[in-house]
PDB file of N, CA and C in Angstrom:
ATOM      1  N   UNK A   1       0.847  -1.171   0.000  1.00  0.00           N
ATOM      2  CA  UNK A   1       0.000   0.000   0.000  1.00  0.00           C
ATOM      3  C   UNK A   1       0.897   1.240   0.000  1.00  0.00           C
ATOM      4  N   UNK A   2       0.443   2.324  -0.755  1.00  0.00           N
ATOM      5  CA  UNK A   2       1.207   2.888  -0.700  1.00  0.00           C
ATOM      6  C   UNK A   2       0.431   4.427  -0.553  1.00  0.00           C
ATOM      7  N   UNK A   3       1.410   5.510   0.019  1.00  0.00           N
ATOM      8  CA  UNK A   3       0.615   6.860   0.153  1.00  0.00           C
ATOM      9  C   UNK A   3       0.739   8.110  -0.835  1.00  0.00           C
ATOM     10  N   UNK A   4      -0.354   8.079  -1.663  1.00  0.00           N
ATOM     11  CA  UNK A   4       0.225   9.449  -2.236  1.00  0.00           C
ATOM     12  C   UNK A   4       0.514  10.928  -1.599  1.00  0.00           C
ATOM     13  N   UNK A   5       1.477  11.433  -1.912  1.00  0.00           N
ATOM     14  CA  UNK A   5       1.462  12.815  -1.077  1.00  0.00           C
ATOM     15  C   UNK A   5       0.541  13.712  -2.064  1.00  0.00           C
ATOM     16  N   UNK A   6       0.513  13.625  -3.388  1.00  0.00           N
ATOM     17  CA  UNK A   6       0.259  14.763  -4.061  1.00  0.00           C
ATOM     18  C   UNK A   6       1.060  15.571  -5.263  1.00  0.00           C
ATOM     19  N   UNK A   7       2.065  15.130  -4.986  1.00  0.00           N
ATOM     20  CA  UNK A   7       3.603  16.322  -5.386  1.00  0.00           C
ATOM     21  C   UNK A   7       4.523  15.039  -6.084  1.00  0.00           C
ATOM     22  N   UNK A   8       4.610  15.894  -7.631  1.00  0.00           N
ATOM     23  CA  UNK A   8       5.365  15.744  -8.652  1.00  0.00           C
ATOM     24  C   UNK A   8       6.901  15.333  -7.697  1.00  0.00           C
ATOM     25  N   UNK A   9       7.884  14.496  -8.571  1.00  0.00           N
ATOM     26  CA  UNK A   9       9.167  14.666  -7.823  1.00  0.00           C
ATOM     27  C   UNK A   9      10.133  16.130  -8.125  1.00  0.00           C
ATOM     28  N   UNK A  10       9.566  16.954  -9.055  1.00  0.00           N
ATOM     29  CA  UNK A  10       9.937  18.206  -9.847  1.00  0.00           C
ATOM     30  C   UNK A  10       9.182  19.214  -7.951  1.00  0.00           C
ATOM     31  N   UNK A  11       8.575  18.869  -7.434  1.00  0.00           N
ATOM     32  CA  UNK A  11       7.560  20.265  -6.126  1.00  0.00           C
ATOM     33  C   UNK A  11       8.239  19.343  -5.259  1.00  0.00           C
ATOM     34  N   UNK A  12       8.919  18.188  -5.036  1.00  0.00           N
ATOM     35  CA  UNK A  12       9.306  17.658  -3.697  1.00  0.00           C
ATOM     36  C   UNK A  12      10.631  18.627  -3.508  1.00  0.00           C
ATOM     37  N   UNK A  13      11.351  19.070  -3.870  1.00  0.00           N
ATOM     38  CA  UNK A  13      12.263  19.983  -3.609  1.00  0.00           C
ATOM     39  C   UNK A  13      13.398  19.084  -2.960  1.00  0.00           C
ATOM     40  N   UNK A  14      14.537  19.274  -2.872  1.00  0.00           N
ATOM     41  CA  UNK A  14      15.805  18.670  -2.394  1.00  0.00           C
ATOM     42  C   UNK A  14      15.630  18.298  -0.756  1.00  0.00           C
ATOM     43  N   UNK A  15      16.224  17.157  -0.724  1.00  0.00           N
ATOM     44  CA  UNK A  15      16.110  16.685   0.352  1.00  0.00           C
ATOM     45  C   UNK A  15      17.674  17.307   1.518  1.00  0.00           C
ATOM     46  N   UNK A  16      18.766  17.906   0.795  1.00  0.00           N
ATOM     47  CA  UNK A  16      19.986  18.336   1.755  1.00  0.00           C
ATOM     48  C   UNK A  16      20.192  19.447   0.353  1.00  0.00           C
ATOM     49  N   UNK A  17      21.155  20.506   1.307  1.00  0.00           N
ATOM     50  CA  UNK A  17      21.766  21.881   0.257  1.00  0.00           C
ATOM     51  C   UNK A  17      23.175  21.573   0.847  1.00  0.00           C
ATOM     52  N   UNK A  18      24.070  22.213  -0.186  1.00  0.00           N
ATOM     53  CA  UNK A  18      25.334  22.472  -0.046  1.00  0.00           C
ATOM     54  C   UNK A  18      25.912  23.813   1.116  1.00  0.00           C
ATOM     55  N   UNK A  19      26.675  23.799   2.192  1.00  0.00           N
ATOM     56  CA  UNK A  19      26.609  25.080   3.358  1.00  0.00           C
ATOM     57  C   UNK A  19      26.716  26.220   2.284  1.00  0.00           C
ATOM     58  N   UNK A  20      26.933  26.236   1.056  1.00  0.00           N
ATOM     59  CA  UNK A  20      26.832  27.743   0.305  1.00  0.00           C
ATOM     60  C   UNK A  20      25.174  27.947   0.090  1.00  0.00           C
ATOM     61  N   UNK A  21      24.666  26.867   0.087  1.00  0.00           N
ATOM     62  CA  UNK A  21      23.079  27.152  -0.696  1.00  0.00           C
ATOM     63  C   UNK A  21      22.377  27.408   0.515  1.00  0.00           C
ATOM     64  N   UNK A  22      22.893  26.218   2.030  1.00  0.00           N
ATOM     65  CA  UNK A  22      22.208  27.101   3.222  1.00  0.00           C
ATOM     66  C   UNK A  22      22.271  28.238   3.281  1.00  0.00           C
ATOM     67  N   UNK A  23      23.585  28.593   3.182  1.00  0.00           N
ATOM     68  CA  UNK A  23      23.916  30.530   3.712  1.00  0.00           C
ATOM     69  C   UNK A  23      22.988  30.844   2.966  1.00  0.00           C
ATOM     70  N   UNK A  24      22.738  30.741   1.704  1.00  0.00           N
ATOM     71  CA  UNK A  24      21.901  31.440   0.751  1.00  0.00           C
ATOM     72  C   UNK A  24      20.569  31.532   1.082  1.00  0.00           C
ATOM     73  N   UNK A  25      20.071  30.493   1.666  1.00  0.00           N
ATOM     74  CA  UNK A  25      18.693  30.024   1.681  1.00  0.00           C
ATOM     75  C   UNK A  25      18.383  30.972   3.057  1.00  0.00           C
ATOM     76  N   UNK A  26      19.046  31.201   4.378  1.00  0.00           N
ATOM     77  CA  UNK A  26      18.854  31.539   5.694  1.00  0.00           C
ATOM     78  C   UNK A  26      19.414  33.035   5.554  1.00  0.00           C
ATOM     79  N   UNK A  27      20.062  33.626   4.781  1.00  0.00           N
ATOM     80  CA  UNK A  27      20.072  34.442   4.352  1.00  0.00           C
ATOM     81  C   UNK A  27      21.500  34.630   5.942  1.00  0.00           C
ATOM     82  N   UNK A  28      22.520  33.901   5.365  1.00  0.00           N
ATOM     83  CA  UNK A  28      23.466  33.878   6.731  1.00  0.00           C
ATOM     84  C   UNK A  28      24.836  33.836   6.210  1.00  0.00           C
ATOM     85  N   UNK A  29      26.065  34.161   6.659  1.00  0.00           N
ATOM     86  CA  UNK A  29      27.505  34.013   6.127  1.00  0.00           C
ATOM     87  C   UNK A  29      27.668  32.400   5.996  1.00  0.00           C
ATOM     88  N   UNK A  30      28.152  32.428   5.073  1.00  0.00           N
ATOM     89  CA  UNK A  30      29.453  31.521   5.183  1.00  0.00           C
ATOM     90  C   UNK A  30      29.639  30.533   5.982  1.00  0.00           C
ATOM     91  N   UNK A  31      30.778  31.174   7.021  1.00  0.00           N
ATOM     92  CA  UNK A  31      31.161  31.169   8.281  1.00  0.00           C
ATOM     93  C   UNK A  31      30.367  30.857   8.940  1.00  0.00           C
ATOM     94  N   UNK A  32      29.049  31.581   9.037  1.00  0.00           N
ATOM     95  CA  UNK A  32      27.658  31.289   9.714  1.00  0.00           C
ATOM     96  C   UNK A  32      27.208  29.645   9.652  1.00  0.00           C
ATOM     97  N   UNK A  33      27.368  29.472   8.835  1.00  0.00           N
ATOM     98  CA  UNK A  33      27.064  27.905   8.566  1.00  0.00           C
ATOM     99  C   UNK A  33      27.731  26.890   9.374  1.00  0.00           C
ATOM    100  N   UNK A  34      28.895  27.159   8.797  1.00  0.00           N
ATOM    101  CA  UNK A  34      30.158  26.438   9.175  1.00  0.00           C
ATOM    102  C   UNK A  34      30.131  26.328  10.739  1.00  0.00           C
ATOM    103  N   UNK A  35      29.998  27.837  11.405  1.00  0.00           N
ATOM    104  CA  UNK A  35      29.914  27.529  12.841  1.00  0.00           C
ATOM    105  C   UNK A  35      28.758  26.772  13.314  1.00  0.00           C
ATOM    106  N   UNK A  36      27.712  26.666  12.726  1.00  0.00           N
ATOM    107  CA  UNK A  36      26.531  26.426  12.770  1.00  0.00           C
ATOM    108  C   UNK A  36      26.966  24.958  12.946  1.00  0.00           C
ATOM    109  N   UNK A  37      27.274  24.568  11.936  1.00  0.00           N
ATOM    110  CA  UNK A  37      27.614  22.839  11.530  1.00  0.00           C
ATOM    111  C   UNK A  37      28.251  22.037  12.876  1.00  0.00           C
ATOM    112  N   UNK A  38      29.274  23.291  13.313  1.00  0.00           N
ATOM    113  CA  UNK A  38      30.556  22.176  13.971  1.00  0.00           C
ATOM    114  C   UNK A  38      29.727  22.489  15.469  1.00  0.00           C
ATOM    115  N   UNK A  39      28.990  23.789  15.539  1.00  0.00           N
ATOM    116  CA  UNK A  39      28.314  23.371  17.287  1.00  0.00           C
ATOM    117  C   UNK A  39      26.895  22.380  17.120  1.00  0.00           C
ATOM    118  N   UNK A  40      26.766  21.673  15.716  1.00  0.00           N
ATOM    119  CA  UNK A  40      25.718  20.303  15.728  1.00  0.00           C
ATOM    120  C   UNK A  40      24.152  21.264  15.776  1.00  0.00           C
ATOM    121  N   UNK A  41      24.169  22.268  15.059  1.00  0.00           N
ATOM    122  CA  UNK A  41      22.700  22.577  14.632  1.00  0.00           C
ATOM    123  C   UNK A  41      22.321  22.335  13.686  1.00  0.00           C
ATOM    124  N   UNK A  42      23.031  21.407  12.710  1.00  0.00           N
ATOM    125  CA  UNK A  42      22.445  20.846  11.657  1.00  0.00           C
ATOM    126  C   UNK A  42      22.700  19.729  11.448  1.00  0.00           C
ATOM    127  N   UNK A  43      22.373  18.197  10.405  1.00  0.00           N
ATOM    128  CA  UNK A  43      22.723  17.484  10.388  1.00  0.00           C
ATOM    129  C   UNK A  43      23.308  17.431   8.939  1.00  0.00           C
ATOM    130  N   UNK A  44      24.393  16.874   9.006  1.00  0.00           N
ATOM    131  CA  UNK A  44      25.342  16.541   7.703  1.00  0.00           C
ATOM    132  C   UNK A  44      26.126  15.592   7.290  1.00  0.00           C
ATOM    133  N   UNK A  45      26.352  14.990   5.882  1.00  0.00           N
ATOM    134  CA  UNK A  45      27.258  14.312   5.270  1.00  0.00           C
ATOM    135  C   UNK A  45      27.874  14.217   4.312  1.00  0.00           C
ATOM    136  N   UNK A  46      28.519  13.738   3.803  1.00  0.00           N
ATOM    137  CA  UNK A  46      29.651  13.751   3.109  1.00  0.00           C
ATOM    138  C   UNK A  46      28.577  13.044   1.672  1.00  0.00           C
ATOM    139  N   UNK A  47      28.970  13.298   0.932  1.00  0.00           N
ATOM    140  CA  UNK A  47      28.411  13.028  -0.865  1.00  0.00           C
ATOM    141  C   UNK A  47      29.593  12.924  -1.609  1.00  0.00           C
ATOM    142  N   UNK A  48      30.764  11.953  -1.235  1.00  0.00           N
ATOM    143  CA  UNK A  48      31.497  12.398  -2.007  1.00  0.00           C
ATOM    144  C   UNK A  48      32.523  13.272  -1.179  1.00  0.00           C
ATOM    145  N   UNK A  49      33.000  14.456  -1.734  1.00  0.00           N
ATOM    146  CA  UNK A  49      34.244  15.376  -1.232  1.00  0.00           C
ATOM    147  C   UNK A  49      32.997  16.773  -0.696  1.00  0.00           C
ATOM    148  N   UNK A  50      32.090  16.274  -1.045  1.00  0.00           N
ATOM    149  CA  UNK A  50      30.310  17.917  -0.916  1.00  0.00           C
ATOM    150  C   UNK A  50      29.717  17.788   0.499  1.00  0.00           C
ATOM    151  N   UNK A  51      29.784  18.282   1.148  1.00  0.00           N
ATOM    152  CA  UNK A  51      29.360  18.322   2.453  1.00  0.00           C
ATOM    153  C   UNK A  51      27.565  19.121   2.065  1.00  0.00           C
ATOM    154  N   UNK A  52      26.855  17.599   2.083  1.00  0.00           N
ATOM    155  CA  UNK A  52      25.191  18.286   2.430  1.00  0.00           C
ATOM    156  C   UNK A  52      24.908  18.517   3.798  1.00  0.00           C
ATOM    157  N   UNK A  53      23.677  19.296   3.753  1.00  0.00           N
ATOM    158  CA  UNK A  53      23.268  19.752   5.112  1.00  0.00           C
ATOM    159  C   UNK A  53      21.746  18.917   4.449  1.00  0.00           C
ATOM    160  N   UNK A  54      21.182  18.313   5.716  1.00  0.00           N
ATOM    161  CA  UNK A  54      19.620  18.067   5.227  1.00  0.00           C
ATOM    162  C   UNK A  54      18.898  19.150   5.340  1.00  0.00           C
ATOM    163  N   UNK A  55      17.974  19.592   4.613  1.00  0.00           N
ATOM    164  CA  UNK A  55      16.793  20.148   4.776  1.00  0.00           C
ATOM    165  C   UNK A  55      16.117  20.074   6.125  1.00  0.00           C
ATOM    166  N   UNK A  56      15.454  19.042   6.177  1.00  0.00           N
ATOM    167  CA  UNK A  56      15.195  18.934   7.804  1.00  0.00           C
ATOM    168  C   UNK A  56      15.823  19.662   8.743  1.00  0.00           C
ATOM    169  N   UNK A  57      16.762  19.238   9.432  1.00  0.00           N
ATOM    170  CA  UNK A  57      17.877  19.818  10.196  1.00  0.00           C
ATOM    171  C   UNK A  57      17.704  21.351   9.882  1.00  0.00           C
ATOM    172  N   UNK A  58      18.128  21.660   8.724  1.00  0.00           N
ATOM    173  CA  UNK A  58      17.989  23.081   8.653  1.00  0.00           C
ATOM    174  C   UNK A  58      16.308  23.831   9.087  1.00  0.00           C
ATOM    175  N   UNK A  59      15.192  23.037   8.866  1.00  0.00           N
ATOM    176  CA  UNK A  59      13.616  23.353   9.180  1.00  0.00           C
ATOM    177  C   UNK A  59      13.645  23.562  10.683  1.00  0.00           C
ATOM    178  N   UNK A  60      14.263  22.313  11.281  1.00  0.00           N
ATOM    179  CA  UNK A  60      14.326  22.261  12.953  1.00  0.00           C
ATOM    180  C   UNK A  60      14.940  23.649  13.374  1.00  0.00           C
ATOM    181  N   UNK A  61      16.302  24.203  12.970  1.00  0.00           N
ATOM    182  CA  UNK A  61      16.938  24.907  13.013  1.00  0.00           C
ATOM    183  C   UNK A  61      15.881  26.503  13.427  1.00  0.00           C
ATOM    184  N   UNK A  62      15.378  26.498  12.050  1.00  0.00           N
ATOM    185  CA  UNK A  62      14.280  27.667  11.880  1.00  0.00           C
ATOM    186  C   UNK A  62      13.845  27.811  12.599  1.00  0.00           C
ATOM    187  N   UNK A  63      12.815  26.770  12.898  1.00  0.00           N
ATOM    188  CA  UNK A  63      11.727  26.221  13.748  1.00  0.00           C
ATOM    189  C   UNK A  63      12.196  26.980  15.407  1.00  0.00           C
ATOM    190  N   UNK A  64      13.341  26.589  16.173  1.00  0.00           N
ATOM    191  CA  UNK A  64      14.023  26.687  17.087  1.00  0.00           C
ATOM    192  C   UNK A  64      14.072  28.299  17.036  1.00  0.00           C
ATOM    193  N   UNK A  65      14.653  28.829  16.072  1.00  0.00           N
ATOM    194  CA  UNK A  65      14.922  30.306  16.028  1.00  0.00           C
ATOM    195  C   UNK A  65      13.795  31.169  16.394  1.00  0.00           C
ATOM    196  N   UNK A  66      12.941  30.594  15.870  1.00  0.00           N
ATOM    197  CA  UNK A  66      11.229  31.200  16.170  1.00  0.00           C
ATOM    198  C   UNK A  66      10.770  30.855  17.042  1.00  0.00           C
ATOM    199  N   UNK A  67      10.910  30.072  17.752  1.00  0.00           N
ATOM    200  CA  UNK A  67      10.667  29.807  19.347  1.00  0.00           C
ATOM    201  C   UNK A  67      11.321  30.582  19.848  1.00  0.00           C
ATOM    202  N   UNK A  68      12.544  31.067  19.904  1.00  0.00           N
ATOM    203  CA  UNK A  68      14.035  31.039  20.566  1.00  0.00           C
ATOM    204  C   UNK A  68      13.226  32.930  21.238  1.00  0.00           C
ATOM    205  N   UNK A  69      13.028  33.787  20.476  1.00  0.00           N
ATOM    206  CA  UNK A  69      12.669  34.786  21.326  1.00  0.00           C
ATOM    207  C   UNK A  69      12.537  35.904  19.925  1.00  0.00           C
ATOM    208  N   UNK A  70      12.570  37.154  20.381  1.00  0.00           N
ATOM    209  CA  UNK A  70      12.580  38.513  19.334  1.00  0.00           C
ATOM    210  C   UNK A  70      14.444  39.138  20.328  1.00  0.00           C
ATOM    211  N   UNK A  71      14.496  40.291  18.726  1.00  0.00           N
ATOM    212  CA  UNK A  71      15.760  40.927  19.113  1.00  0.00           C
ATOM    213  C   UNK A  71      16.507  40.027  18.964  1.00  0.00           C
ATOM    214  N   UNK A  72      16.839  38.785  18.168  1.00  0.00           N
ATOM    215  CA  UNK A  72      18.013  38.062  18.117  1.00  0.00           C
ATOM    216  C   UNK A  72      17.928  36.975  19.404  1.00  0.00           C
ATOM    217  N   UNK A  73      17.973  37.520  20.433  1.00  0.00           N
ATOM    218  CA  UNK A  73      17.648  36.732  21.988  1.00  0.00           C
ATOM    219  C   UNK A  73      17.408  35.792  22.102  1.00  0.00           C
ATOM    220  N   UNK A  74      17.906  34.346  21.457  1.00  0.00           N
ATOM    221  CA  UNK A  74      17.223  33.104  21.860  1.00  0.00           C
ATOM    222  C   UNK A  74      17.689  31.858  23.002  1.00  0.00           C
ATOM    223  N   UNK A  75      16.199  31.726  23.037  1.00  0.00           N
ATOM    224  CA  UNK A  75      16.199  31.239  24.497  1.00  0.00           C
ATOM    225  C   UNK A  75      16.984  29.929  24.594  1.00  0.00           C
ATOM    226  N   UNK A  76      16.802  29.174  23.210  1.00  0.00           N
ATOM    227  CA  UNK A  76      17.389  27.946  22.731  1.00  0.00           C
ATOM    228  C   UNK A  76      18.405  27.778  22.194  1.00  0.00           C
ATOM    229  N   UNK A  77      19.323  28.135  23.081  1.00  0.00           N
ATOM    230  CA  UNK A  77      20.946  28.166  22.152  1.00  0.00           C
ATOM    231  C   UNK A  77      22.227  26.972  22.448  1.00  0.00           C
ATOM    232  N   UNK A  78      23.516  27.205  21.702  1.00  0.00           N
ATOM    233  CA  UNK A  78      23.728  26.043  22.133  1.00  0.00           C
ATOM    234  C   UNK A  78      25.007  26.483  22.338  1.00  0.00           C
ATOM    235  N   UNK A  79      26.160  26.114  22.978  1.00  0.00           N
ATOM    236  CA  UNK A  79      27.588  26.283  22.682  1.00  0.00           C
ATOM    237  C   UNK A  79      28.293  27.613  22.888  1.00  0.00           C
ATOM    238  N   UNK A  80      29.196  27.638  22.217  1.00  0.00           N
ATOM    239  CA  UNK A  80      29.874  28.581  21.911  1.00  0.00           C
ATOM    240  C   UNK A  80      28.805  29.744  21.229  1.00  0.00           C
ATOM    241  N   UNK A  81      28.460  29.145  20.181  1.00  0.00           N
ATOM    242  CA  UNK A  81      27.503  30.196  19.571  1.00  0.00           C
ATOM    243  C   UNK A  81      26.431  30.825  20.437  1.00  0.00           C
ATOM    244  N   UNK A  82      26.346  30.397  21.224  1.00  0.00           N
ATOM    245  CA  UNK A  82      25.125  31.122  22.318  1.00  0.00           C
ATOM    246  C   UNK A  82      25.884  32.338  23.133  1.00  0.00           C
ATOM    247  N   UNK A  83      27.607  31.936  23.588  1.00  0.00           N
ATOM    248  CA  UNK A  83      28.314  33.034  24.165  1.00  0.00           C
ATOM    249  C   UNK A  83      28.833  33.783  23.419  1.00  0.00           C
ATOM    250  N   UNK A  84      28.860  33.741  22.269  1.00  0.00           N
ATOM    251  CA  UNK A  84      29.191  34.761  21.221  1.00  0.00           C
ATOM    252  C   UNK A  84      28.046  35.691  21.306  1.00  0.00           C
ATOM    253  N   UNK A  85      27.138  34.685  20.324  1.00  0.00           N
ATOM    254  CA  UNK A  85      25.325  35.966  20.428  1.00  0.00           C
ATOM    255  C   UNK A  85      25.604  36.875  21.529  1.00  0.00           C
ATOM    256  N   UNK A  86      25.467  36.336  22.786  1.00  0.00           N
ATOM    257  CA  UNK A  86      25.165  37.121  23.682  1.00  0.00           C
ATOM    258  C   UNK A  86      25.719  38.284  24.297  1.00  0.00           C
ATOM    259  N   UNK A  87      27.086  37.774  23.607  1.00  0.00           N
ATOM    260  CA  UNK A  87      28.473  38.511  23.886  1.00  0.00           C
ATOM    261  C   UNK A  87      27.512  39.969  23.119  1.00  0.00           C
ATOM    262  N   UNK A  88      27.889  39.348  22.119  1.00  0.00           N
ATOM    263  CA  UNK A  88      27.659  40.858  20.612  1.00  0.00           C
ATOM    264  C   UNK A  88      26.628  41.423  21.273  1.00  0.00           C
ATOM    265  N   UNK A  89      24.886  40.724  21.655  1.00  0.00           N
ATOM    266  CA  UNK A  89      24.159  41.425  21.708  1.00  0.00           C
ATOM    267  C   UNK A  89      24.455  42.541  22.837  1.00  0.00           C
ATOM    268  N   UNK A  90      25.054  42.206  23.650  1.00  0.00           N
ATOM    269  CA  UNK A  90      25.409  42.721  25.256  1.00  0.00           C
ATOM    270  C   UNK A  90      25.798  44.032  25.016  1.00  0.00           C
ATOM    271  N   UNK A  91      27.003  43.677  23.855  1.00  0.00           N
ATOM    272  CA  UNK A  91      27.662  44.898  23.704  1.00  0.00           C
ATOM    273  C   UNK A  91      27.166  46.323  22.715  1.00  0.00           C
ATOM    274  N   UNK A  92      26.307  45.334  21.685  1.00  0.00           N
ATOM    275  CA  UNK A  92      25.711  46.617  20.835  1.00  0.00           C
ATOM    276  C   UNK A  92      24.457  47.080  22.111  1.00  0.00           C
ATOM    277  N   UNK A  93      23.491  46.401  22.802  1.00  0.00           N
ATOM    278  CA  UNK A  93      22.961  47.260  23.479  1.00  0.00           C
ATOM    279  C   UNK A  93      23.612  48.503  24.457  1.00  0.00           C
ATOM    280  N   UNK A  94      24.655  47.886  24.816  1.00  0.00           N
ATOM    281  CA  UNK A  94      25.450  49.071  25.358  1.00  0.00           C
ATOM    282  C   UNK A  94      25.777  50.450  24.764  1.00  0.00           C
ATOM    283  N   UNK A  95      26.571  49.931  23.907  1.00  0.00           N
ATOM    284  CA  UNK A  95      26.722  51.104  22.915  1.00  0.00           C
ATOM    285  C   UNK A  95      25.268  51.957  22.858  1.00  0.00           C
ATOM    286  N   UNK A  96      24.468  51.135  22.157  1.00  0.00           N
ATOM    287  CA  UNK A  96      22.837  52.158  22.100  1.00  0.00           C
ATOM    288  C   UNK A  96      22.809  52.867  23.263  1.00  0.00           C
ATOM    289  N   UNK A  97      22.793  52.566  24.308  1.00  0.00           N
ATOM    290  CA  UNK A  97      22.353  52.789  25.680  1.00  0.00           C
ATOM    291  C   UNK A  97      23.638  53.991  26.134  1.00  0.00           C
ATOM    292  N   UNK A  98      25.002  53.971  25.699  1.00  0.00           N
ATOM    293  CA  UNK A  98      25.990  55.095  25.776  1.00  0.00           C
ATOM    294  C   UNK A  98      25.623  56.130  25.014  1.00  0.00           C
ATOM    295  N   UNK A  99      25.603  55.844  23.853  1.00  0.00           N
ATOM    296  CA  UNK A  99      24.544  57.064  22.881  1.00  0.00           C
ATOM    297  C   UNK A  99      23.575  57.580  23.140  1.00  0.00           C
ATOM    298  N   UNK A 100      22.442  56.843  24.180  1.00  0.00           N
ATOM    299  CA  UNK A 100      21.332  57.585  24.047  1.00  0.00           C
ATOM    300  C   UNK A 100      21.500  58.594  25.289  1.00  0.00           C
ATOM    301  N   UNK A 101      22.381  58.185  26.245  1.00  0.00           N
ATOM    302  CA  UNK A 101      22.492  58.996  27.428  1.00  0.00           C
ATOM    303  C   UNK A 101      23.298  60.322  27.057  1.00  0.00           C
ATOM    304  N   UNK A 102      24.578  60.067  25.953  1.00  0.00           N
ATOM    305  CA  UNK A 102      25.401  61.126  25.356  1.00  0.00           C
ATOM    306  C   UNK A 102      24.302  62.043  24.839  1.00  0.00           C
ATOM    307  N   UNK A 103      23.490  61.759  23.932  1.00  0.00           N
ATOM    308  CA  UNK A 103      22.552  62.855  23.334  1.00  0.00           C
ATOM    309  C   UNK A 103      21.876  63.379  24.655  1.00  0.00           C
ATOM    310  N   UNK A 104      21.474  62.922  25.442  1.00  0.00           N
ATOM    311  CA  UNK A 104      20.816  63.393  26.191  1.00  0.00           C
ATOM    312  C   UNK A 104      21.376  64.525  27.314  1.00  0.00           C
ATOM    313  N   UNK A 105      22.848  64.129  27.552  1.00  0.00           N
ATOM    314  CA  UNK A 105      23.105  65.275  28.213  1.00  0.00           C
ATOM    315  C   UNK A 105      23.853  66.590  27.124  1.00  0.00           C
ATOM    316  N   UNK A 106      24.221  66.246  26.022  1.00  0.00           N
ATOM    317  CA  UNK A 106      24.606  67.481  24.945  1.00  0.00           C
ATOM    318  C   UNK A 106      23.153  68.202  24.874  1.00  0.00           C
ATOM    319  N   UNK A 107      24.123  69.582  25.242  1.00  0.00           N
ATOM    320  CA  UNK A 107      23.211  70.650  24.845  1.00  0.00           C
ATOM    321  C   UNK A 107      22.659  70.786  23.881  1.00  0.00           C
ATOM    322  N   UNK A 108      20.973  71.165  23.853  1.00  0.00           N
ATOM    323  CA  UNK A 108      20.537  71.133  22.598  1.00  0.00           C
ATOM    324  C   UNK A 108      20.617  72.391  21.616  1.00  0.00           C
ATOM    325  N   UNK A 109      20.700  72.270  20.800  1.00  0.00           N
ATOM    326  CA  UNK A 109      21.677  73.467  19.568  1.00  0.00           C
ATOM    327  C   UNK A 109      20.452  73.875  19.282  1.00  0.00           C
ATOM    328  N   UNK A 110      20.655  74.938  18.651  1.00  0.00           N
ATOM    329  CA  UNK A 110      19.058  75.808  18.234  1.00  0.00           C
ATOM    330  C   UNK A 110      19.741  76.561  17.459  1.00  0.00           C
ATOM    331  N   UNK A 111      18.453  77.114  16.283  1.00  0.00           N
ATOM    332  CA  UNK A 111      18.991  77.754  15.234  1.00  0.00           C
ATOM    333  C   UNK A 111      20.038  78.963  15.153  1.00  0.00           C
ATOM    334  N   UNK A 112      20.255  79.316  16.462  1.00  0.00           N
ATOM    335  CA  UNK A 112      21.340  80.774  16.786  1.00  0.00           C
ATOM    336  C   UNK A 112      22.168  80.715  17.207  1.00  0.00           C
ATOM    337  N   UNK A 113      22.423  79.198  17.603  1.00  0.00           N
ATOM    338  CA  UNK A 113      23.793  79.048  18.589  1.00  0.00           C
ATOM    339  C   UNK A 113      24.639  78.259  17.571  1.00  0.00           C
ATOM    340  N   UNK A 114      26.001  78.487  17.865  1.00  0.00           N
ATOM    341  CA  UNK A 114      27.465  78.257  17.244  1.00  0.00           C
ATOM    342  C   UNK A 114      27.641  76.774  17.357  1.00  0.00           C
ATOM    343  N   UNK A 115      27.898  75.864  16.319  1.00  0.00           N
ATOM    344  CA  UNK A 115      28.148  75.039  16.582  1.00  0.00           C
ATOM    345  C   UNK A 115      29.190  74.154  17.223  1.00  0.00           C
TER     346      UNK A 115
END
């Protein structure tokens, strides 16, 4: 017995991408991948000398990110890559947060005063 899904093998779409076609697809570096790969957020193998990533793995991935929180912030992280994120985010909020206090105590300039 068997199940039809519906879908031509032309609409089943690839079952793994190459880490260039992920970056492409997640809209992520390179590098992004790569780190991605070696802290085990995706699953992968060898084809040869071609390192695929499955599809799946990469869906879970998503999936996780959209749980994970807003502002980058996710709750579901793993590794190294989680103390990095957090690192960066830590520090660009800072920065915002040095800037917004700097504007706030500079005098405000008005059309007659010297710059």
């Amino acid at each position: 017995m068997s199940i039809s899904t519906g879908l031509s093998d032309a609409e089943f779409g690839p079952l793994a991408l190459s880490p260039k076609k992920t970056a492409v697809a997640l809209d992520i570096s390179l590098r992004r991948v790569y780190d991605l790969l070696n802290a085990g957020e995706f699953d992968s193998y060898l084809n040869g000398a071609s390192r695929k990533i499955t599809v799946e793995s990469i869906c879970r991935y998503q999936a996780r990110q959209l749980v994970a929180g807003k502002d980058g912030a996710a709750l579901v992280k793993h590794g190294k890559i989680a103390a990095a994120t957090t690192m960066r985010l830590t520090k660009v909020r800072t920065r915002r947060m040095q800037r917004a206090q700097q504007m706030a105590k500079a005098p405000a300039r008005g059309a007659g005063s010297p710059p």
